[in-house]
C-alpha atoms as a PDB file:
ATOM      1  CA  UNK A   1     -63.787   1.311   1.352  1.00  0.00           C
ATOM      2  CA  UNK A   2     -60.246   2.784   1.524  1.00  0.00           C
ATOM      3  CA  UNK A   3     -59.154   3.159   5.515  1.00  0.00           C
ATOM      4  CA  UNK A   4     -56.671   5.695   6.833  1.00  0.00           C
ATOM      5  CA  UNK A   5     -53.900   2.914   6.942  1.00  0.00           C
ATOM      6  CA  UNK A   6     -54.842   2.418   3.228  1.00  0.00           C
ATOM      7  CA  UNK A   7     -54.667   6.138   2.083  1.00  0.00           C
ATOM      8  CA  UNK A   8     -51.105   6.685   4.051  1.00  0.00           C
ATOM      9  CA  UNK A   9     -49.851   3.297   2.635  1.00  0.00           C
ATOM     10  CA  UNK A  10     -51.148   4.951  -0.875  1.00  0.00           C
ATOM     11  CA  UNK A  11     -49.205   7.934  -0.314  1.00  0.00           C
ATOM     12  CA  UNK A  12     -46.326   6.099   1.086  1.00  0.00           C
ATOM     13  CA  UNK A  13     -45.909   3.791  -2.033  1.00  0.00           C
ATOM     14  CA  UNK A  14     -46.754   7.074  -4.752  1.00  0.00           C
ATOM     15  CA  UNK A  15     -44.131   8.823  -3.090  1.00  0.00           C
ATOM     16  CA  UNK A  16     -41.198   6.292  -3.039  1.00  0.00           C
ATOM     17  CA  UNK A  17     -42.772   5.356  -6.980  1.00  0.00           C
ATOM     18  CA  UNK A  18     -42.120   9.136  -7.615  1.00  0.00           C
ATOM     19  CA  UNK A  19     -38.675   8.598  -6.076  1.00  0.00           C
ATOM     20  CA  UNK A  20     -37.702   5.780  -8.381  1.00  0.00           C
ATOM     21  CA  UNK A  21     -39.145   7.512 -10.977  1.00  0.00           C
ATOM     22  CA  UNK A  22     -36.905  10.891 -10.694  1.00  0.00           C
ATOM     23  CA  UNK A  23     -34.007   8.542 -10.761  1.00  0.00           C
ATOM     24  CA  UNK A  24     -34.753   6.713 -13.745  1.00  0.00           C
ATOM     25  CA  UNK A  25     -34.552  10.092 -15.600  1.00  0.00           C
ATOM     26  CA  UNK A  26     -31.262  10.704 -13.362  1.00  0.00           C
ATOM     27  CA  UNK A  27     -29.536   7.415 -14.273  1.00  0.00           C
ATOM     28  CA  UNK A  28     -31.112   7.968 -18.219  1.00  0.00           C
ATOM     29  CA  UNK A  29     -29.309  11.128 -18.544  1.00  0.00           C
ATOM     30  CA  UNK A  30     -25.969   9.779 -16.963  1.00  0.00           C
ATOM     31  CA  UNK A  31     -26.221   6.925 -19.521  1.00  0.00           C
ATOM     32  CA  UNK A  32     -26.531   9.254 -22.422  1.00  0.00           C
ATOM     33  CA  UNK A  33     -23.495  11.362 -20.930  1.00  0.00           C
ATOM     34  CA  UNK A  34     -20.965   8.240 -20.346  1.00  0.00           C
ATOM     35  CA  UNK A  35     -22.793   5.767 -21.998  1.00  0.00           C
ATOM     36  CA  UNK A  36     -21.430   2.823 -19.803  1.00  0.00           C
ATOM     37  CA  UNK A  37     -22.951  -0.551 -19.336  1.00  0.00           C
ATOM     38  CA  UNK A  38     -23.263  -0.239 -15.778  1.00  0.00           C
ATOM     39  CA  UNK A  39     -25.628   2.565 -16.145  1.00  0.00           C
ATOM     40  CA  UNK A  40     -28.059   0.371 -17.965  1.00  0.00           C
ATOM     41  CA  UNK A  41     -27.993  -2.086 -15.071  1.00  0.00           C
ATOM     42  CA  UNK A  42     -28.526   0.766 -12.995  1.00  0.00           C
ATOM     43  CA  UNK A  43     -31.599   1.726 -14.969  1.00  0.00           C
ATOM     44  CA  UNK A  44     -33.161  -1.619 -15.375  1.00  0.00           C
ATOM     45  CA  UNK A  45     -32.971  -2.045 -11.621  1.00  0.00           C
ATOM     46  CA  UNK A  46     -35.085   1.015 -10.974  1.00  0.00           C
ATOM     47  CA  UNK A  47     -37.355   0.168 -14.018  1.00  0.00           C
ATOM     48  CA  UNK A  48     -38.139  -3.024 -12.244  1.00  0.00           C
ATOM     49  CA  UNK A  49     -38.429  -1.523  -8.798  1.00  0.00           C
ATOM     50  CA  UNK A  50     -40.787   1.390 -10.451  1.00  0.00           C
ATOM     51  CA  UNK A  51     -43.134  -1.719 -11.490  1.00  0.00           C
ATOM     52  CA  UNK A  52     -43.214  -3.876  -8.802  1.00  0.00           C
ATOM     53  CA  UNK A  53     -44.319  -0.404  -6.974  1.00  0.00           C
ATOM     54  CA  UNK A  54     -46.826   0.060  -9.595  1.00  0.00           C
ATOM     55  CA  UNK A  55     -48.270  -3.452  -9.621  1.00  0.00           C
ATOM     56  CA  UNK A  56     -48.439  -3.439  -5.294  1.00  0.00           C
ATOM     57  CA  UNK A  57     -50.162  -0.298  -5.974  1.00  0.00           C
ATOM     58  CA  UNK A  58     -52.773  -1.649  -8.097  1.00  0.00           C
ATOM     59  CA  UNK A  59     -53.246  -4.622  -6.086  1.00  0.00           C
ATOM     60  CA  UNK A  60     -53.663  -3.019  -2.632  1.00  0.00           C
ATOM     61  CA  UNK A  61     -56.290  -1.012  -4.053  1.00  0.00           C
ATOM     62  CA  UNK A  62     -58.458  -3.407  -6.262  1.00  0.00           C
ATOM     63  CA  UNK A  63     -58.059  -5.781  -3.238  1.00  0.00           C
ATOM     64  CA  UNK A  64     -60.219  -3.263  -1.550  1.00  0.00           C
ATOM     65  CA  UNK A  65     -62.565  -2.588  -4.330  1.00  0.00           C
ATOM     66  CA  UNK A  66     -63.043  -6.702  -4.356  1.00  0.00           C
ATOM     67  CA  UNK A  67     -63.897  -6.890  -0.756  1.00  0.00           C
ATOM     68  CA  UNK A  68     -66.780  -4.499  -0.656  1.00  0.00           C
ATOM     69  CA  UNK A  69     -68.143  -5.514  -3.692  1.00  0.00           C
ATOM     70  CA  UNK A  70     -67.984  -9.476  -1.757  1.00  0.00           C
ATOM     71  CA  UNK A  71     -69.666  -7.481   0.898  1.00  0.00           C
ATOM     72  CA  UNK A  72     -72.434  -5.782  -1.028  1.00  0.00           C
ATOM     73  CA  UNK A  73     -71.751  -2.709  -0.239  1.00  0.00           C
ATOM     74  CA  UNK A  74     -69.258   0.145  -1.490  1.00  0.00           C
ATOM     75  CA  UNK A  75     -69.359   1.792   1.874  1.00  0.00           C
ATOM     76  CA  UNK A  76     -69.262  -1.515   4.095  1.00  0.00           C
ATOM     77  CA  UNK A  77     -66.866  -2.197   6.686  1.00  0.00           C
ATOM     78  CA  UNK A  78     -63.080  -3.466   5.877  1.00  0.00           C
ATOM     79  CA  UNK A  79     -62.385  -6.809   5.891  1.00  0.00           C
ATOM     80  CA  UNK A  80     -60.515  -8.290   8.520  1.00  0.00           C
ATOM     81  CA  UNK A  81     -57.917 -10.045   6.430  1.00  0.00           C
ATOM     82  CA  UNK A  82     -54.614  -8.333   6.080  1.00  0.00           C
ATOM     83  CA  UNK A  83     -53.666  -7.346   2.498  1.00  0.00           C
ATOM     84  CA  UNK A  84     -50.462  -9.297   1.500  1.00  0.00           C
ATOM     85  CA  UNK A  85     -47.423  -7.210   1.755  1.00  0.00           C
ATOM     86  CA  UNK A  86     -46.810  -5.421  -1.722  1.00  0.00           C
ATOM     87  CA  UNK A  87     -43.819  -6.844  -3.500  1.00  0.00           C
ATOM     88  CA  UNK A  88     -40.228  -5.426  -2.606  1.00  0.00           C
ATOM     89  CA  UNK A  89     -41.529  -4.172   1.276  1.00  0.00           C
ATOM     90  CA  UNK A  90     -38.910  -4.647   3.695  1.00  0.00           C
ATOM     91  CA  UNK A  91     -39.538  -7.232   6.723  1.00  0.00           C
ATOM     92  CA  UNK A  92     -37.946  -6.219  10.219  1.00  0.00           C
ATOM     93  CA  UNK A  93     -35.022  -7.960  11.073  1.00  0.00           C
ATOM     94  CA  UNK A  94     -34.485 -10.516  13.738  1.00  0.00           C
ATOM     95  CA  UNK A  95     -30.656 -10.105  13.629  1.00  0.00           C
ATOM     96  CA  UNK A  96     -28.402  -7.673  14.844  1.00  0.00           C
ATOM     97  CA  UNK A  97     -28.664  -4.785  12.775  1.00  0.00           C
ATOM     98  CA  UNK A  98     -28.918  -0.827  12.588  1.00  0.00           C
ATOM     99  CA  UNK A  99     -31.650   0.325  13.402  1.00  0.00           C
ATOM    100  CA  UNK A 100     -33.805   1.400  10.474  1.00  0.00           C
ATOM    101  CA  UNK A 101     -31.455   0.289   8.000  1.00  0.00           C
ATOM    102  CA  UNK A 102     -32.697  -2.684   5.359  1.00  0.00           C
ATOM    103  CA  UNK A 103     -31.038  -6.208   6.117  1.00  0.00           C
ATOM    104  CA  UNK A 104     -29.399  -6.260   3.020  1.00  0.00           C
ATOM    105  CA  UNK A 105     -27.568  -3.890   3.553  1.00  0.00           C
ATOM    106  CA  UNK A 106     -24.123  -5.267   5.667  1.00  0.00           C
ATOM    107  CA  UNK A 107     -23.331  -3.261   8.434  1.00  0.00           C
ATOM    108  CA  UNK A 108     -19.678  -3.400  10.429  1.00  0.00           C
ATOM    109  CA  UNK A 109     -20.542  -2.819  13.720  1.00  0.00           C
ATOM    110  CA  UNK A 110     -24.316  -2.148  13.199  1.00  0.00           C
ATOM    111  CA  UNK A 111     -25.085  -1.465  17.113  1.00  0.00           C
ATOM    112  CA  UNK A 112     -21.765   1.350  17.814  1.00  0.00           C
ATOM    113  CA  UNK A 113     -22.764   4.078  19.337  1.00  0.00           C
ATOM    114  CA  UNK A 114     -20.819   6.329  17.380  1.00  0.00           C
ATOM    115  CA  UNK A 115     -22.236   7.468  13.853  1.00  0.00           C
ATOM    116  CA  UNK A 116     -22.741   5.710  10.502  1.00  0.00           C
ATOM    117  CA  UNK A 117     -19.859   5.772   8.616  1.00  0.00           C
ATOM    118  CA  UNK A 118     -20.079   4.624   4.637  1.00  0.00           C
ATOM    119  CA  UNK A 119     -16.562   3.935   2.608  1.00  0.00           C
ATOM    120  CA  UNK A 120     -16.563   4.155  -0.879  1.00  0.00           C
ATOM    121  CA  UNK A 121     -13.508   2.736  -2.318  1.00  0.00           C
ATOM    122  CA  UNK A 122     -12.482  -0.564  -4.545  1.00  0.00           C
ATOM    123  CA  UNK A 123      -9.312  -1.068  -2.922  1.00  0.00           C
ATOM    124  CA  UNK A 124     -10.415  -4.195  -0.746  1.00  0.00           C
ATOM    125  CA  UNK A 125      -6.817  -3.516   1.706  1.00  0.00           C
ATOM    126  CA  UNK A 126      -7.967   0.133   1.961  1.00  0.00           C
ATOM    127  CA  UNK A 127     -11.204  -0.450   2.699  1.00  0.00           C
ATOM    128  CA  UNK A 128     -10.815  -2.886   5.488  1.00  0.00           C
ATOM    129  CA  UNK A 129      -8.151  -0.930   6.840  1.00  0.00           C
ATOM    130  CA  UNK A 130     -10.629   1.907   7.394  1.00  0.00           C
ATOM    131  CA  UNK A 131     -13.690   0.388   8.696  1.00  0.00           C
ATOM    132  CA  UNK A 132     -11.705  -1.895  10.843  1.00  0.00           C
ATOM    133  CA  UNK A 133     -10.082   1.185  12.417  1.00  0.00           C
ATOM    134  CA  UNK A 134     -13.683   3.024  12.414  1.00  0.00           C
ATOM    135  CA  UNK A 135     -15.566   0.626  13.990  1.00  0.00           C
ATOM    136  CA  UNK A 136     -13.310   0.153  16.773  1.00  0.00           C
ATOM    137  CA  UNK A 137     -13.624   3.579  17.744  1.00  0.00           C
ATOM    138  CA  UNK A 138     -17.175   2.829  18.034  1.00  0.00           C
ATOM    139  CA  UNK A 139     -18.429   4.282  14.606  1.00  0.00           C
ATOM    140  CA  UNK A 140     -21.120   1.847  12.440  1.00  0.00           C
ATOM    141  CA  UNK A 141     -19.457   0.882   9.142  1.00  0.00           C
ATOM    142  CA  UNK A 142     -20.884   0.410   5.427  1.00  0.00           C
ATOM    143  CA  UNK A 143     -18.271  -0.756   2.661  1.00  0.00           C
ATOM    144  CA  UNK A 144     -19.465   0.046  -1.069  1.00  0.00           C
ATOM    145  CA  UNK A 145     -17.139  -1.472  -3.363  1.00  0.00           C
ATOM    146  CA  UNK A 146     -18.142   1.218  -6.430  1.00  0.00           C
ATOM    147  CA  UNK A 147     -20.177   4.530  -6.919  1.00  0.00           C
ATOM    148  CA  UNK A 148     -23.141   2.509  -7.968  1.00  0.00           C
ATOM    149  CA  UNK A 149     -23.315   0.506  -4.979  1.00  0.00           C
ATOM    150  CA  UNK A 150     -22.837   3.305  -3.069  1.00  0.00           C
ATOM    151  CA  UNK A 151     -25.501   5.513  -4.916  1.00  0.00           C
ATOM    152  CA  UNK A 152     -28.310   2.501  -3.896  1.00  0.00           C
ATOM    153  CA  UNK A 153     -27.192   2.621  -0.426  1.00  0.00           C
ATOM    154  CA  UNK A 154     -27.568   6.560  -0.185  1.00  0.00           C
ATOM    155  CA  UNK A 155     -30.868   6.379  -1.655  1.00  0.00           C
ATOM    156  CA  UNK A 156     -32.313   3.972   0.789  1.00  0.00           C
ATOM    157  CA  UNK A 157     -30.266   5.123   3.757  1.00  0.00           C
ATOM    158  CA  UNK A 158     -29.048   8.701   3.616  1.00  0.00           C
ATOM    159  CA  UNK A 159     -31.039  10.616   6.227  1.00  0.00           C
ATOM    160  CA  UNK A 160     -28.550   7.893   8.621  1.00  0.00           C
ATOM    161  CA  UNK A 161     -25.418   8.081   7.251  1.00  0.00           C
ATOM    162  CA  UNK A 162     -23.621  11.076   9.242  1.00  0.00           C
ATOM    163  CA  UNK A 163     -20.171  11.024   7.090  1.00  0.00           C
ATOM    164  CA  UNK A 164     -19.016   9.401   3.406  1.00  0.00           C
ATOM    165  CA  UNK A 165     -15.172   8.767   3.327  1.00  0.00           C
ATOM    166  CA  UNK A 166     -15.147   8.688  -0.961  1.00  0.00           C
ATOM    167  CA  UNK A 167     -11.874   7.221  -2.967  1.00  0.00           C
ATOM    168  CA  UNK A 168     -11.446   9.494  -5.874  1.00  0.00           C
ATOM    169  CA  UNK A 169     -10.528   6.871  -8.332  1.00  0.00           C
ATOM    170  CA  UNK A 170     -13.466   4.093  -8.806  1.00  0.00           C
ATOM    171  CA  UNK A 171     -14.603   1.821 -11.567  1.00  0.00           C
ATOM    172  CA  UNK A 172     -16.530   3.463 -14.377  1.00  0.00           C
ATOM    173  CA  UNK A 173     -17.375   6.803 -12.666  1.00  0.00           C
ATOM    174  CA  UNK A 174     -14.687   8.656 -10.585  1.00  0.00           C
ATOM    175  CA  UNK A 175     -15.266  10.621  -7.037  1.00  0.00           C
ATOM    176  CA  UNK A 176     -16.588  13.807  -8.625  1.00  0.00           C
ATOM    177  CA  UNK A 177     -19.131  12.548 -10.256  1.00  0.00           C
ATOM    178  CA  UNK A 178     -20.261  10.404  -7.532  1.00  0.00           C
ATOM    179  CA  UNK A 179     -20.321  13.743  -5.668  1.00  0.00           C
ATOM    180  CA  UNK A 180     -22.120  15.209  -7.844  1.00  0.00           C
ATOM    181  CA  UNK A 181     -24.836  12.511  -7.671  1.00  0.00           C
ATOM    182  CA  UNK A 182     -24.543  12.316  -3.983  1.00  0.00           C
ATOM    183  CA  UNK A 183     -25.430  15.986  -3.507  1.00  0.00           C
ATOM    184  CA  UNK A 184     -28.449  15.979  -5.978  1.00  0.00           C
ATOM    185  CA  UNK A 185     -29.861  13.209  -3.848  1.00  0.00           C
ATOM    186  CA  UNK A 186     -28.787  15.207  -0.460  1.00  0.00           C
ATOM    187  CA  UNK A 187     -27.256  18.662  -0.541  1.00  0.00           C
ATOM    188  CA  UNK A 188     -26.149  18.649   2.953  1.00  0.00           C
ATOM    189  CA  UNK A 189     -24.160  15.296   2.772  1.00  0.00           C
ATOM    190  CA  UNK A 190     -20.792  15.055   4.648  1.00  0.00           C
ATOM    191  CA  UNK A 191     -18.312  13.965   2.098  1.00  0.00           C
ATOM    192  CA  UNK A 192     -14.606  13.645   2.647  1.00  0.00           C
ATOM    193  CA  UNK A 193     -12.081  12.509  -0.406  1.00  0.00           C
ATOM    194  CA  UNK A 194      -9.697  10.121   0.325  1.00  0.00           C
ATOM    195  CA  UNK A 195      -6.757   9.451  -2.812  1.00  0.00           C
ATOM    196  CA  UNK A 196      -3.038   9.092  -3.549  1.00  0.00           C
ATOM    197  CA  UNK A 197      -3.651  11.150  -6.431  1.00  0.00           C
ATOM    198  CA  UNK A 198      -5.637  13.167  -7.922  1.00  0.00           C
ATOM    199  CA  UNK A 199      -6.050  16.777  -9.849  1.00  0.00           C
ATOM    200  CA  UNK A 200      -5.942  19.377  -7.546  1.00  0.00           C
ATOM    201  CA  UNK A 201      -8.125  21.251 -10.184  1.00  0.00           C
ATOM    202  CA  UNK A 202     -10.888  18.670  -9.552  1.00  0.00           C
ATOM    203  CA  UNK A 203     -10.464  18.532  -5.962  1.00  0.00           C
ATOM    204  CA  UNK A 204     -10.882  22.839  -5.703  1.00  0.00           C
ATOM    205  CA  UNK A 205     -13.702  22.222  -7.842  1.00  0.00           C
ATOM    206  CA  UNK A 206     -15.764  19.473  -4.921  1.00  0.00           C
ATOM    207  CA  UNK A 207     -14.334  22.136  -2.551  1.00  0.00           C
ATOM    208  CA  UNK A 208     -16.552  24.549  -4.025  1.00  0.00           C
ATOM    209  CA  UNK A 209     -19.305  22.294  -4.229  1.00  0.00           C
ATOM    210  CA  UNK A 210     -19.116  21.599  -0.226  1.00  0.00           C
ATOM    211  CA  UNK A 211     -16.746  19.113  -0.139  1.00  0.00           C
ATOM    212  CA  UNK A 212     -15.984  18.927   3.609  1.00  0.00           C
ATOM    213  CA  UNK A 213     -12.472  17.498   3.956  1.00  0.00           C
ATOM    214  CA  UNK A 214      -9.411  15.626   1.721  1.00  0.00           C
ATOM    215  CA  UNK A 215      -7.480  12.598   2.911  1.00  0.00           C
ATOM    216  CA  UNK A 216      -4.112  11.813   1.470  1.00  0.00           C
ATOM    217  CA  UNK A 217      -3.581   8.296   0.806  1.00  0.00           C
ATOM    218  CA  UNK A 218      -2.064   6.618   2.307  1.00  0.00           C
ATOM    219  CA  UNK A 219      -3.467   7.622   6.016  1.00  0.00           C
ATOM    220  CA  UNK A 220      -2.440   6.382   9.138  1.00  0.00           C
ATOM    221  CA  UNK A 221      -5.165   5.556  11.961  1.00  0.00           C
ATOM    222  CA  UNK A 222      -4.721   8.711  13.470  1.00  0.00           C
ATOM    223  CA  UNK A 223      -5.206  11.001  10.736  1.00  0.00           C
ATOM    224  CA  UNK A 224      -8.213   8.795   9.950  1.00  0.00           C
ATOM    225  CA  UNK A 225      -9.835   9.266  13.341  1.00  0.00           C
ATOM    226  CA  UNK A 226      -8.927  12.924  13.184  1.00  0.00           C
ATOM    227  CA  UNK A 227     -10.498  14.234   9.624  1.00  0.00           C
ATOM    228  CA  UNK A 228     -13.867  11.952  10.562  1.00  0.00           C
ATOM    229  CA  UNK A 229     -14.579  13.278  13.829  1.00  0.00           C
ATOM    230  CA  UNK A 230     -13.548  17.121  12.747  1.00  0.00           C
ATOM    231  CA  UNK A 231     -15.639  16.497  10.021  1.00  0.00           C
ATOM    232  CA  UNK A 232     -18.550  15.558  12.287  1.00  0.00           C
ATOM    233  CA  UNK A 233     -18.467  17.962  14.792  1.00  0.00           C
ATOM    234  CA  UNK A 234     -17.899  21.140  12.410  1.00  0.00           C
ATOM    235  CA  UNK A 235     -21.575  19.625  10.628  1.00  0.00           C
ATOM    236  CA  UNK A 236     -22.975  19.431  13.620  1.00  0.00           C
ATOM    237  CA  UNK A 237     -24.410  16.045  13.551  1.00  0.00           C
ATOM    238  CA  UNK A 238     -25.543  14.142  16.552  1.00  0.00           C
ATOM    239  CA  UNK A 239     -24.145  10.972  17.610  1.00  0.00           C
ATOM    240  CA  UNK A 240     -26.381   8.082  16.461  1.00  0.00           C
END
């Protein structure tokens, strides 16, 4: 017999399998549109994160089906045993980390009281500049190095993160269309753009599109601290 805590693990699991699915169509279609390698790797990763969904799925409930059918009846009590945690489920961290956010996931700062802060540029002086400035004002810090890393980030993490600083010039695919990814998965996110250069035609077009802010690179600290915490208060996002 399926419990309670079975049926909302169920749902749980379909509903993150639905996720993975919708973005295995979204990462398809990018990969027909740019046809870069880096979109098959995206693809294969969510392929194999759709099945290892599917097959903890299948095994939770057959599990179940197996133990009444040990106990002789289809309507007998549970077993006591614990099912084994399906494959790819998260384990609470010992460590210091953010609350709610997945271990892999490195965190600069991870108990600031200030909010969550992720940088998305490929300039390894930039970034560092940034988050070391960010996080000691307080703010938590996430570096992604590319718009891929960043987009599997978002997608496990984006009800947390309260601002993205995004470099508009980025291996394989630039700041717009990251943006444009970034608000299918969210369309309130807080984005600001951060370059040296870039067409202002582009820029006016992320503008339109909610794009909350524009750094010129290079910034200095205090132009930093200013555009991130205008930025946050004009959204109106609690501190986390």
């Amino acid at each position: 017999m399926l419990h309670q805590n079975d049926l909302k693990w169920i749902a749980k699991t379909s509903t993150e399998l639905n996720t993975v699915l919708q973005q295995i169509a979204r990462y398809a279609d990018l990969m027909k549109r740019h046809k870069g390698d880096d979109y098959i790797d995206q693809l294969n990763q969510q392929v194999e994160i759709a099945t290892q969904s599917a097959q903890a799925l299948f095994n939770r409930v057959t599990s179940k089906i197996l133990e009444n059918t040990r106990s002789g009846s289809p309507n007998g009590p549970a077993a006591t045993s614990a099912a084994p945690a399906p494959a790819g489920e998260a384990q609470e961290s010992t460590g210091e980390r953010a609350p709610g956010i997945p271990s892999q996931i490195a965190v600069l700062n991870p108990n600031g009281p200030r909010e969550l802060i992720l940088i998305i540029d490929d300039e390894p002086e930039i970034a560092e500049f940034a988050s070391t400035i960010l996080s000691e004002e307080g703010y938590k810090v996430i570096v992604a190095r590319d718009g891929f890393e960043a987009l599997k980030i978002f997608q496990q993490i984006h009800r947390q993160i309260g601002l993205i600083i995004l470099d508009f010039f980025l291996p394989v695919m630039d700041g717009d269309a990251v943006f444009e990814e970034l608000k299918a998965l969210n369309p309130g996110v807080n984005v600001v753009l951060s370059s040296g250069f870039a067409e202002q035609n582009k820029i006016g077009a992320m503008l339109a599109q909610g794009l909350r802010g524009f750094i010129p690179k290079p910034y200095t600290r205090e132009k930093l601290l200013e555009q991130v915490r205008s930025t946050l208060d004009a959204s109106g996002r609690p501190i986390r």
